[in-house]
C-alpha atoms as a PDB file:
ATOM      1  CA  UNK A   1      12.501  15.706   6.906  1.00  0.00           C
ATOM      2  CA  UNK A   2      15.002  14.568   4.921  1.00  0.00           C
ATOM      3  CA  UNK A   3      15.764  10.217   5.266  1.00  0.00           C
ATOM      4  CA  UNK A   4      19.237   8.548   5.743  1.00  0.00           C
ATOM      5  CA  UNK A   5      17.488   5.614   4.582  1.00  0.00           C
ATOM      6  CA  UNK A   6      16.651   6.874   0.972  1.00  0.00           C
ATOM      7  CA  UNK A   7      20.367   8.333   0.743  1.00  0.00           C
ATOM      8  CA  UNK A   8      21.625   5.088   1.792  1.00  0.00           C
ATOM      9  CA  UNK A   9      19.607   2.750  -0.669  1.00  0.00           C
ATOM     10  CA  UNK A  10      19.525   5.218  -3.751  1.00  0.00           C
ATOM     11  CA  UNK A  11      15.735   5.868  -3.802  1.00  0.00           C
ATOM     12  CA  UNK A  12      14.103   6.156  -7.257  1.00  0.00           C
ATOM     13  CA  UNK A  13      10.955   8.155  -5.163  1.00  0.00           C
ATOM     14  CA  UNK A  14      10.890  10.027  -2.292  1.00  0.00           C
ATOM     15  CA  UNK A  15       9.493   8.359   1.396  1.00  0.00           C
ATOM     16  CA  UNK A  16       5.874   9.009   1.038  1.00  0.00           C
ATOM     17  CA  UNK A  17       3.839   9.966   4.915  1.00  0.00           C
ATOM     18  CA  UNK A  18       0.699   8.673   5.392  1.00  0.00           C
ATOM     19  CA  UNK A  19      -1.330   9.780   8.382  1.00  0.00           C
ATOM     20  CA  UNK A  20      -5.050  11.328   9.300  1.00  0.00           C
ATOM     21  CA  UNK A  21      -6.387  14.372   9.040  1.00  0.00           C
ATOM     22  CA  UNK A  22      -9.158  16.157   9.788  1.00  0.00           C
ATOM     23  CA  UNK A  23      -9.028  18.418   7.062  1.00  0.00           C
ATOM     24  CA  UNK A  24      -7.900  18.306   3.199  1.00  0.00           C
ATOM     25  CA  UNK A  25      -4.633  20.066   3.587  1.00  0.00           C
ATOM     26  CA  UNK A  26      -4.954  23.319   0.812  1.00  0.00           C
ATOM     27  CA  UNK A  27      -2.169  22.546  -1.355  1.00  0.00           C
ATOM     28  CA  UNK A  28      -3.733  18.615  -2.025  1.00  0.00           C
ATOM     29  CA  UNK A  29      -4.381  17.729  -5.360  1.00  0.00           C
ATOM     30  CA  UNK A  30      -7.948  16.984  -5.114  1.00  0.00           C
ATOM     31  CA  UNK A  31      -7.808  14.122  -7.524  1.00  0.00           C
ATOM     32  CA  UNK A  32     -10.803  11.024  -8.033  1.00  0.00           C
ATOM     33  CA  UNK A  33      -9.451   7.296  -9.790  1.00  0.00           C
ATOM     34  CA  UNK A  34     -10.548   4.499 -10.556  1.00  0.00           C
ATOM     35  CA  UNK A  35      -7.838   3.085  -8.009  1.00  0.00           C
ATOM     36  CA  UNK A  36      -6.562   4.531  -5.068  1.00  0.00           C
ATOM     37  CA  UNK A  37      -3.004   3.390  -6.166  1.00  0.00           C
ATOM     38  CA  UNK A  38      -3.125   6.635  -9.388  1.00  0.00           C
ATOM     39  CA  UNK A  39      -3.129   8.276  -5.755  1.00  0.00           C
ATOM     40  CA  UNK A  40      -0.153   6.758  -4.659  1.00  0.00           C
ATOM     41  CA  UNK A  41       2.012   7.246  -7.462  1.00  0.00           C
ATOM     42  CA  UNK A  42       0.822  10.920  -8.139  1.00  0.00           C
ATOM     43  CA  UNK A  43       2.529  11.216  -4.071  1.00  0.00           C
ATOM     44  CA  UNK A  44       5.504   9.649  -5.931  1.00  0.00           C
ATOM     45  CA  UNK A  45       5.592  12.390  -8.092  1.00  0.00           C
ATOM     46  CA  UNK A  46       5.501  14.621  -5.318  1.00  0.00           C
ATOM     47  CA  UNK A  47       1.923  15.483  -5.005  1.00  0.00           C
ATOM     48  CA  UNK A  48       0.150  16.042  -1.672  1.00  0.00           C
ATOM     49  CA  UNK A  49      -3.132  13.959  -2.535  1.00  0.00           C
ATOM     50  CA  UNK A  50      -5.984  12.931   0.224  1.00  0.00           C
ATOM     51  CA  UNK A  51      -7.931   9.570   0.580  1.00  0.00           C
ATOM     52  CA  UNK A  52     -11.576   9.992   1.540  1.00  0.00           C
ATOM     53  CA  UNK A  53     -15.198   9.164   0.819  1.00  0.00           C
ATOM     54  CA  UNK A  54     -15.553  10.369  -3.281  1.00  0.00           C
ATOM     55  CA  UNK A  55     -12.347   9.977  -3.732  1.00  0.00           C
ATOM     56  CA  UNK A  56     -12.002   6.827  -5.671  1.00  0.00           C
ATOM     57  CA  UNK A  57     -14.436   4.911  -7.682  1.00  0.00           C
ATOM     58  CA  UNK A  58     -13.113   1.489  -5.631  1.00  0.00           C
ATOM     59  CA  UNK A  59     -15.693  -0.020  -3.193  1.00  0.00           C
ATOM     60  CA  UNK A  60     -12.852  -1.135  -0.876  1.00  0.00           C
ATOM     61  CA  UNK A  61     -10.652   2.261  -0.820  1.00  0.00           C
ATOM     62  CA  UNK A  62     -11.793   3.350   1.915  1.00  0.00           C
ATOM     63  CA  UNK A  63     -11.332   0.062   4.135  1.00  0.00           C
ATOM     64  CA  UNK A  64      -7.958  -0.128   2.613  1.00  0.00           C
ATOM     65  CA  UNK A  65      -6.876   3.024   4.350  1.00  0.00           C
ATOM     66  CA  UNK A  66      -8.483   2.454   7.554  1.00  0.00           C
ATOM     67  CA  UNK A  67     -10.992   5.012   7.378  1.00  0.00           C
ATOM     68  CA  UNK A  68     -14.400   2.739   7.518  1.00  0.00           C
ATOM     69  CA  UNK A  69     -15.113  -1.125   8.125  1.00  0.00           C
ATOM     70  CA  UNK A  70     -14.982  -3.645   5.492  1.00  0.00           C
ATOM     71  CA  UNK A  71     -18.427  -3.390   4.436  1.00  0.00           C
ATOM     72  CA  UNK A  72     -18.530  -5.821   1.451  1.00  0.00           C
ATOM     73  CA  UNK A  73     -22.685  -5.041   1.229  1.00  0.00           C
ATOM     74  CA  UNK A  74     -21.690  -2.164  -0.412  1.00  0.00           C
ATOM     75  CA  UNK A  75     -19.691  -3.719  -3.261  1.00  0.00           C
ATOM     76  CA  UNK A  76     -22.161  -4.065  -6.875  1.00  0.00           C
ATOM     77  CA  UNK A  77     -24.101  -6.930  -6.302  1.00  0.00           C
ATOM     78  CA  UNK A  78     -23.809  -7.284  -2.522  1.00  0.00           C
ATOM     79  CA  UNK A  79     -21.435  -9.339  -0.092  1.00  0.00           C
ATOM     80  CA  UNK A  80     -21.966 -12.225  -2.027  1.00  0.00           C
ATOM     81  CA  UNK A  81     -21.107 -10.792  -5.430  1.00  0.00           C
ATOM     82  CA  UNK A  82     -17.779  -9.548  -3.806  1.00  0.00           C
ATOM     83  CA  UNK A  83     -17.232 -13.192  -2.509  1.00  0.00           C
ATOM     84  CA  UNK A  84     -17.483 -14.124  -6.031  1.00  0.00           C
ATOM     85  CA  UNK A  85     -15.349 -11.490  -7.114  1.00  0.00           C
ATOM     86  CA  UNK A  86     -11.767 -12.549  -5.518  1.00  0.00           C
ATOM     87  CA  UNK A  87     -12.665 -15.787  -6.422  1.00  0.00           C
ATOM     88  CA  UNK A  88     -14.552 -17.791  -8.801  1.00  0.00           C
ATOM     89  CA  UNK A  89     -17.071 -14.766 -10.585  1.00  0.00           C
ATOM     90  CA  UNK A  90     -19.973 -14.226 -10.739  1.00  0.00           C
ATOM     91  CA  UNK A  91     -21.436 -15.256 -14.450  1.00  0.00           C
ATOM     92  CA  UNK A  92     -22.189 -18.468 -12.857  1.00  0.00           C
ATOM     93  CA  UNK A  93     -25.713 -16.971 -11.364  1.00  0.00           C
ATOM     94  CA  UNK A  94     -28.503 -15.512 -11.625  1.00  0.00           C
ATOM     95  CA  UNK A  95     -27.713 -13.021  -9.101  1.00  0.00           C
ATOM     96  CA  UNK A  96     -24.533 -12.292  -9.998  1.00  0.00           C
ATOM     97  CA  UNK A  97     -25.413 -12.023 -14.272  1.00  0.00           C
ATOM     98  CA  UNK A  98     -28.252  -9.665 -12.792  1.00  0.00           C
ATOM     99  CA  UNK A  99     -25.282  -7.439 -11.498  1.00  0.00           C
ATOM    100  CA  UNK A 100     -22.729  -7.949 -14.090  1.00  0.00           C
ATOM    101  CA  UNK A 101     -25.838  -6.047 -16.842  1.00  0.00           C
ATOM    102  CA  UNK A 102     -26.187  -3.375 -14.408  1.00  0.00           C
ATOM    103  CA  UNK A 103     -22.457  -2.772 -14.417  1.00  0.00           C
ATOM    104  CA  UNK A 104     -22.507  -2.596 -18.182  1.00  0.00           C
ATOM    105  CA  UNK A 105     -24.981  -0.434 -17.983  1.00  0.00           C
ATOM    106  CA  UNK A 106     -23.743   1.661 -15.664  1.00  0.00           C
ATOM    107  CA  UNK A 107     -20.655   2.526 -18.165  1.00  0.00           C
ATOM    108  CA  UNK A 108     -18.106   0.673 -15.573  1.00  0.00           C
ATOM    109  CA  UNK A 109     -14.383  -0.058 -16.933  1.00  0.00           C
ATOM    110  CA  UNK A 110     -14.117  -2.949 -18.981  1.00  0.00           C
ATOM    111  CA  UNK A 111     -11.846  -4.635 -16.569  1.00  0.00           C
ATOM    112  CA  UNK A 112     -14.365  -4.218 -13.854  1.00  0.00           C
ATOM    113  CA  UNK A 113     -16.451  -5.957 -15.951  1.00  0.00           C
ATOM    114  CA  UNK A 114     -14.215  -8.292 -16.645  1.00  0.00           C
ATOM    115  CA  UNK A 115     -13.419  -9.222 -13.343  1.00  0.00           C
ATOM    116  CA  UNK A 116     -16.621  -9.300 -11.821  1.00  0.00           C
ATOM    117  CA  UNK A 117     -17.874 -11.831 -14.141  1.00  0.00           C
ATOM    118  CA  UNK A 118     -15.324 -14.188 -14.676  1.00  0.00           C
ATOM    119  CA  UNK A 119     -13.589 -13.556 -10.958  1.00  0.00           C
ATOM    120  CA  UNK A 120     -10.013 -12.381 -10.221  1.00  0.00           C
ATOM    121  CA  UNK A 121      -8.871 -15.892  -9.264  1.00  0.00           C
ATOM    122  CA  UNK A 122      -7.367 -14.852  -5.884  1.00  0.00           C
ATOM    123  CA  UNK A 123      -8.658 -16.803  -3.315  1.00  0.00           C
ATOM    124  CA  UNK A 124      -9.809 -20.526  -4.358  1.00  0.00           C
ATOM    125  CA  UNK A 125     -13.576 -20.298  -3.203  1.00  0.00           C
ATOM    126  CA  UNK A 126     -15.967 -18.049  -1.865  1.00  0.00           C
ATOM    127  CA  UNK A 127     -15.569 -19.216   1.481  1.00  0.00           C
ATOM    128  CA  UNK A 128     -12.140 -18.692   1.793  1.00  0.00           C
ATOM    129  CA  UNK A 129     -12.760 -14.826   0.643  1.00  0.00           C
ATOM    130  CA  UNK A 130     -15.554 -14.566   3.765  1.00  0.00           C
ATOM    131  CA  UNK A 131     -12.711 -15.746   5.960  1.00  0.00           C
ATOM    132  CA  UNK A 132     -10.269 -13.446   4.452  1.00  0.00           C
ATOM    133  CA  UNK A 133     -12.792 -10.466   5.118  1.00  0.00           C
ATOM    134  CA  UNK A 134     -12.745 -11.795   9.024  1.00  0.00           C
ATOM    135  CA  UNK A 135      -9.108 -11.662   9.395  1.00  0.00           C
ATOM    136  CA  UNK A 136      -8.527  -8.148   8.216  1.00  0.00           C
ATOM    137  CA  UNK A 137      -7.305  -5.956  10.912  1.00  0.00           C
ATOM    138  CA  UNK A 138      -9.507  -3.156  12.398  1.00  0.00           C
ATOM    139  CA  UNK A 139      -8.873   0.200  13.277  1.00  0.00           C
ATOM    140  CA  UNK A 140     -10.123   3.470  14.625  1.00  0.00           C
ATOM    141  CA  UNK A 141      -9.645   5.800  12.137  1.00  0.00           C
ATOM    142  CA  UNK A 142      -8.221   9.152  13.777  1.00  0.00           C
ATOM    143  CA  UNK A 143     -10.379  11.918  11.250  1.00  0.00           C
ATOM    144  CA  UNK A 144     -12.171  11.298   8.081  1.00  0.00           C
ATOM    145  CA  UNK A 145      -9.278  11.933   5.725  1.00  0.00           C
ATOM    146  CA  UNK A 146      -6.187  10.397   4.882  1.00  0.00           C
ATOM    147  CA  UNK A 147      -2.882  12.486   3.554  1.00  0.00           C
ATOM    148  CA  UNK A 148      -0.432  11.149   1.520  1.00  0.00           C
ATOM    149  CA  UNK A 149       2.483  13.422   0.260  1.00  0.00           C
ATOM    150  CA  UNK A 150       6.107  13.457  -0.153  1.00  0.00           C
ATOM    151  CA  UNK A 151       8.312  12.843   3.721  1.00  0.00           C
ATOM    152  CA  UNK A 152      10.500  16.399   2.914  1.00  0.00           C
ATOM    153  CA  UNK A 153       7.249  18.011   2.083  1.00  0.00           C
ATOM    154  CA  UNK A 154       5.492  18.015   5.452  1.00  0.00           C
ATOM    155  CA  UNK A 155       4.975  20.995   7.346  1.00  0.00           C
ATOM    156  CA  UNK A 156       4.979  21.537  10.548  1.00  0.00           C
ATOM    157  CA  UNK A 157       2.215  20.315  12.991  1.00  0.00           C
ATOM    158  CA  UNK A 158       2.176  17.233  10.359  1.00  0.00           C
ATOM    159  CA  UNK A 159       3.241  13.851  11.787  1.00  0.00           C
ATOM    160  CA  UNK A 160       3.844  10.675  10.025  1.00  0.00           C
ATOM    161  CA  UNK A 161       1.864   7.917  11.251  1.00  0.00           C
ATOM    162  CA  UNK A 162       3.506   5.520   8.908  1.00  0.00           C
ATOM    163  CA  UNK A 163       5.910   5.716   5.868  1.00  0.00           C
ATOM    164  CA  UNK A 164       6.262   3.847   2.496  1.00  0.00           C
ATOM    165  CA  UNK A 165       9.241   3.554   0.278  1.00  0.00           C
ATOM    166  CA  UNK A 166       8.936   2.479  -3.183  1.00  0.00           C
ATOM    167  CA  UNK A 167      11.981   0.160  -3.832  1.00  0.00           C
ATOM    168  CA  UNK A 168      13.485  -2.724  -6.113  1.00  0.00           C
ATOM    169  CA  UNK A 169      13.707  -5.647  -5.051  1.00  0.00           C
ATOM    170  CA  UNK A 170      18.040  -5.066  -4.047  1.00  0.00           C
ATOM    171  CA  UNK A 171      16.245  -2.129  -1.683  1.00  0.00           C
ATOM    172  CA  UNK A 172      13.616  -4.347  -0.519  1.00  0.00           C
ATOM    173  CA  UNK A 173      16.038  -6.715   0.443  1.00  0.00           C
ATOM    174  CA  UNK A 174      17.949  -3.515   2.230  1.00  0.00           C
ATOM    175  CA  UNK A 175      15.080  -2.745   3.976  1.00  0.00           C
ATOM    176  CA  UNK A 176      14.246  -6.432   5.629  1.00  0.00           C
ATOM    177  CA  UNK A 177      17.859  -6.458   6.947  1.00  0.00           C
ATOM    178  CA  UNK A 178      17.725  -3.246   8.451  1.00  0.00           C
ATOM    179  CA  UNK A 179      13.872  -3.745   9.857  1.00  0.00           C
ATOM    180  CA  UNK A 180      15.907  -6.920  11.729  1.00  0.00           C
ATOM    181  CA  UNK A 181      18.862  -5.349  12.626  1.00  0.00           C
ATOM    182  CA  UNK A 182      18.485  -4.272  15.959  1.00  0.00           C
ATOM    183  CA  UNK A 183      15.337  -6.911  17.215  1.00  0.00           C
ATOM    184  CA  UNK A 184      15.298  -9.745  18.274  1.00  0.00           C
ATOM    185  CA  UNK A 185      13.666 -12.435  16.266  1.00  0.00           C
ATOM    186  CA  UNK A 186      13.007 -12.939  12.622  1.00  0.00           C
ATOM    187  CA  UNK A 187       9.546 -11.616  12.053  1.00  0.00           C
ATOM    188  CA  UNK A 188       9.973  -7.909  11.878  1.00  0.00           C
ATOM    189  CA  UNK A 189       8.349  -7.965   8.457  1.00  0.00           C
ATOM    190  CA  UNK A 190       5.182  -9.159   7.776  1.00  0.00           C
ATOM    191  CA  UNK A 191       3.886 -10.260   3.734  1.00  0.00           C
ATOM    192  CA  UNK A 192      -0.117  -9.828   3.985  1.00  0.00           C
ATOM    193  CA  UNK A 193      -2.236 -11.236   1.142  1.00  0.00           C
ATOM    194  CA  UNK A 194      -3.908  -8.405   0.986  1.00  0.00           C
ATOM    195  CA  UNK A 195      -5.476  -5.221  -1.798  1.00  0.00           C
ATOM    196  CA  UNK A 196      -2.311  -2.814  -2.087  1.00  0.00           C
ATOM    197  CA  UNK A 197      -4.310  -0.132  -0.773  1.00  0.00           C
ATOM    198  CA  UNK A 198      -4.175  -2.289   2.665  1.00  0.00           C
ATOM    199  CA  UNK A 199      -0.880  -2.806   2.371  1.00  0.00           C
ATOM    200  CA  UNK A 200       0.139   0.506   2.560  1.00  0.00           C
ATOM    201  CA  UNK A 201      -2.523   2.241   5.017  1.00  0.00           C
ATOM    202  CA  UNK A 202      -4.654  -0.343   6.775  1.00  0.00           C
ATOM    203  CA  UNK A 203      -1.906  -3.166   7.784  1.00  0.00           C
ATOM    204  CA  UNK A 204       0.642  -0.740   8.408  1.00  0.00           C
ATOM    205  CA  UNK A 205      -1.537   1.714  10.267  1.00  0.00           C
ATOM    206  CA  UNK A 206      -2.109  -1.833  12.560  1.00  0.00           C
ATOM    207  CA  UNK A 207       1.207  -2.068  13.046  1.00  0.00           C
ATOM    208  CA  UNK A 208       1.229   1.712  13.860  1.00  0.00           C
ATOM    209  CA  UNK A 209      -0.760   1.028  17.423  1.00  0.00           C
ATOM    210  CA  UNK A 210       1.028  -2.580  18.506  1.00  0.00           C
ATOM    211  CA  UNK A 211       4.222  -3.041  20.766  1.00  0.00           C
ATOM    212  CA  UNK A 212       6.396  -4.276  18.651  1.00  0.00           C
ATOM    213  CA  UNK A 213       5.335  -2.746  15.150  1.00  0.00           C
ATOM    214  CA  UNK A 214       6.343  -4.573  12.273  1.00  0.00           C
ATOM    215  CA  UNK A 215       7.150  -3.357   8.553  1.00  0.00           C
ATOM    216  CA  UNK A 216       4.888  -4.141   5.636  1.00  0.00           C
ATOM    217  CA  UNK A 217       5.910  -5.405   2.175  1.00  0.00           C
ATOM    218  CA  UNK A 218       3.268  -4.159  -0.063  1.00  0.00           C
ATOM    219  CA  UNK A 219       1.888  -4.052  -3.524  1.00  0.00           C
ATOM    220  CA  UNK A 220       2.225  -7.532  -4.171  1.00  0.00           C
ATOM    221  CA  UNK A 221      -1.774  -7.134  -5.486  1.00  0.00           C
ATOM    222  CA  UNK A 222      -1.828  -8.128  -8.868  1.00  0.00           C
ATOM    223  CA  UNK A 223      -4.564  -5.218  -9.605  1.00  0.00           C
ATOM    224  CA  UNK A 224      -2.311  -2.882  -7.767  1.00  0.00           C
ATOM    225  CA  UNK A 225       0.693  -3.888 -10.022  1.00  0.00           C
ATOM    226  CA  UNK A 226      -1.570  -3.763 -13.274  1.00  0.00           C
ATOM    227  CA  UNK A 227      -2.124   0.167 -12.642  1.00  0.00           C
ATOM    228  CA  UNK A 228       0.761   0.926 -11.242  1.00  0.00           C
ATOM    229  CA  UNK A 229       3.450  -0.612 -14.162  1.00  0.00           C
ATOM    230  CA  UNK A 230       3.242   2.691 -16.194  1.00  0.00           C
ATOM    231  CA  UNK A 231       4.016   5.402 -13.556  1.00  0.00           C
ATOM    232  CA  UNK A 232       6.030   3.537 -11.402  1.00  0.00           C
ATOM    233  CA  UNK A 233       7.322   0.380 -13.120  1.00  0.00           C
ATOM    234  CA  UNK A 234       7.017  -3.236 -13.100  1.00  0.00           C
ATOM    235  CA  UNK A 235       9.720  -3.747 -10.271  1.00  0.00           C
ATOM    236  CA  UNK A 236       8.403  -1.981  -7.370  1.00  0.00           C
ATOM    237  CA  UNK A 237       7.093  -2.719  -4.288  1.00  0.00           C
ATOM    238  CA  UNK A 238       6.371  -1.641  -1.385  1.00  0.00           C
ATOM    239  CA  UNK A 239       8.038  -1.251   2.338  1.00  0.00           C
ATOM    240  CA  UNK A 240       5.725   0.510   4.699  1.00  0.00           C
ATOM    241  CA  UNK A 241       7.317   1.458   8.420  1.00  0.00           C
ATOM    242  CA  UNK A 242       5.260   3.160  11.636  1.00  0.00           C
ATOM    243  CA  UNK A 243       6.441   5.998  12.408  1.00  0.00           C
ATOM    244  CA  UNK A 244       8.830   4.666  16.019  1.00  0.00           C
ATOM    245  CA  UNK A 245      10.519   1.332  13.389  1.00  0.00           C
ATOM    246  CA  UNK A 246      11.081   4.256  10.627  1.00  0.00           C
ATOM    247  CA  UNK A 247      13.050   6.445  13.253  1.00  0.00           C
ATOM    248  CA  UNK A 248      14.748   3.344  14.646  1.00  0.00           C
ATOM    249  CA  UNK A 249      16.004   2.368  11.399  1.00  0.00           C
ATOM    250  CA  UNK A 250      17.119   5.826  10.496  1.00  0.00           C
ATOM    251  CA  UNK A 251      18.987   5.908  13.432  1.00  0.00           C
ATOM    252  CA  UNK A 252      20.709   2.681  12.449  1.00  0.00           C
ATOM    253  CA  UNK A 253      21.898   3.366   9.130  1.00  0.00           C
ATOM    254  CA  UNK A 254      25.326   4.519   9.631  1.00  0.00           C
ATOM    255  CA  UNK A 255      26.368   1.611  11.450  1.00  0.00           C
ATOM    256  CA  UNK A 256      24.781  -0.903   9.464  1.00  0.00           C
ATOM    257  CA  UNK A 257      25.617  -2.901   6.412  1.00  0.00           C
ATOM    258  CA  UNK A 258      24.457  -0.020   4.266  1.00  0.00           C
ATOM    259  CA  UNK A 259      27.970   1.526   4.489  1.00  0.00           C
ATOM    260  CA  UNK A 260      29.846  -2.138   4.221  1.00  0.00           C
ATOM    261  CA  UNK A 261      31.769  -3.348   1.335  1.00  0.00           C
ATOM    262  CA  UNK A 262      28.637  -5.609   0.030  1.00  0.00           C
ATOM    263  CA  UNK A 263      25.993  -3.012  -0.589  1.00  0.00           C
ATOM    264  CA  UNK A 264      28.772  -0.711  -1.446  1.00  0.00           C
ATOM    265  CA  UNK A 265      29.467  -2.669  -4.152  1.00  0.00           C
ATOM    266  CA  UNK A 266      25.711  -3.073  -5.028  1.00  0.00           C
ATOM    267  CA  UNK A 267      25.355   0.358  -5.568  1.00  0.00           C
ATOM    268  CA  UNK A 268      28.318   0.730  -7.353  1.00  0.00           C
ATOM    269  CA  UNK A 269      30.051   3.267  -4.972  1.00  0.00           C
ATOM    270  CA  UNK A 270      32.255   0.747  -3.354  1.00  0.00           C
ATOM    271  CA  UNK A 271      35.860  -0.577  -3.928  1.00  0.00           C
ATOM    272  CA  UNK A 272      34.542  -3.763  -5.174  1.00  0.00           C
ATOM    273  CA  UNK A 273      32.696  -1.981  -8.056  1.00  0.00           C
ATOM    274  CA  UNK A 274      35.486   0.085  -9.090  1.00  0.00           C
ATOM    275  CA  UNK A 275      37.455  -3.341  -9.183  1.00  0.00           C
ATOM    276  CA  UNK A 276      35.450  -5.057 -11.583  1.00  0.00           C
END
């Protein structure tokens, strides 16, 4: 399937497809990270990689793609250690010191470590993190796995359930028009705080089963942007469409400001550029 959309705004990566399966497609790059986002960018490369249970070394993979319940019991430490995580750390208790030697010993990353003891700083307090955990959408996953590969590569029988671009922020920008262009309103997009795994599965794949889906501006997760800087860069983000807004847009792009004087120009390919 090849995408207007990527012609149009000059992609740097191909449209990645997300959607379930109920088996591990044969040609998948059965690959295990420390972050579900190497999994991401090794789609970017044009890999056809799978999220599931053993696939990543992150407690909260698998509620970032939808595929089980935000079960923060399991995190090291227990719910409370993971409260302390996002926040303020966990050096400041018994309970949480008690976890941080058993990580050591363990042989975890150093920035695990890290983390866990003196906190990541993203939410103010503990409480707010518990609250946090209560807003998070849920979802039914469809089967136990989760396919991400390259939008030209799918076969047949394989339908997107939602699709992410990998943009600067000129495409972003692109993107947010054209998600507005032909609905009503102003809130076509939607900027969750959220892990970048969840920004490009679980909120999306939300989105996927309401009326009036929304896009998703993703990877704005600091951890997500620390692993991601060398294979993808330090200027992307994400824009993550269901399936019906992706075809909409598509649809839309020859009509749209995409092949105006403006973007033109932005791109280079216009009169204005050749002008200057």
């Amino acid at each position: 399937m090849q995408s207007r959309i990527a012609q149009a705004l000059a992609l740097r990566f191909p449209p990645l497809a997300l959607f379930f399966s109920p088996e591990i497609p044969a040609t998948s790059r059965k690959m295990k990270s420390q972050c579900s986002m190497f999994q991401l960018a090794a789609a970017a490369r044009g890999e056809t990689v799978v999220m599931a249970s053993g696939f990543c070394d992150c407690p909260g993979a698998l509620e970032g793609f939808g595929l089980e319940p935000s079960c923060p019991d399991k995190f090291p430490g227990g719910q409370n250690s993971f409260l302390r995580f996002l926040s303020t750390g966990n050096k400041h208790c018994e309970a949480g010191r008690t976890a941080i030697q058993q990580l050591i010993e363990s042989g975890a990353p150093k920035i695990l470590v890290e983390e866990f003891s003196e906190g990541e700083g993203f939410l103010k307090n503990p409480e707010l993190v518990a609250q946090y955990l209560e807003d998070l959408p849920q979802i039914v996953p469809e089967y136990p796995y989760v396919v991400i590969k390259p939008l030209d590569c799918l076969k047949p029988g394989e339908t997107p359930k939602v699709i992410t671009l990998l943009v600067d922020p000129d495409q972003l920008s692109a993107l947010v028009v054209l998600a507005n262009y032909a609905r009503p309103g102003v809130n076509n997009v939607s900027i969750p705080f959220s892990a970048g795994c969840a920004s490009v599965a679980l909120y999306p794949f939300y989105e996927s089963e309401q009326e009036h889906p929304r896009a998703v501006v993703g990877l704005t997760d600091i951890s997500a942007r620390f692993y991601l800087r060398k294979s993808l860069g330090s200027d992307i983000l994400s824009f993550t469409v269901p399936k019906s807004l992706f075809e909409e847009m598509e649809e839309n792009v020859s009509e749209s400001f995409l092949t105006r004087f403006t973007w033109k120009s932005m791109m280079g390919t216009g009169k204005g550029a050749a002008e200057e």
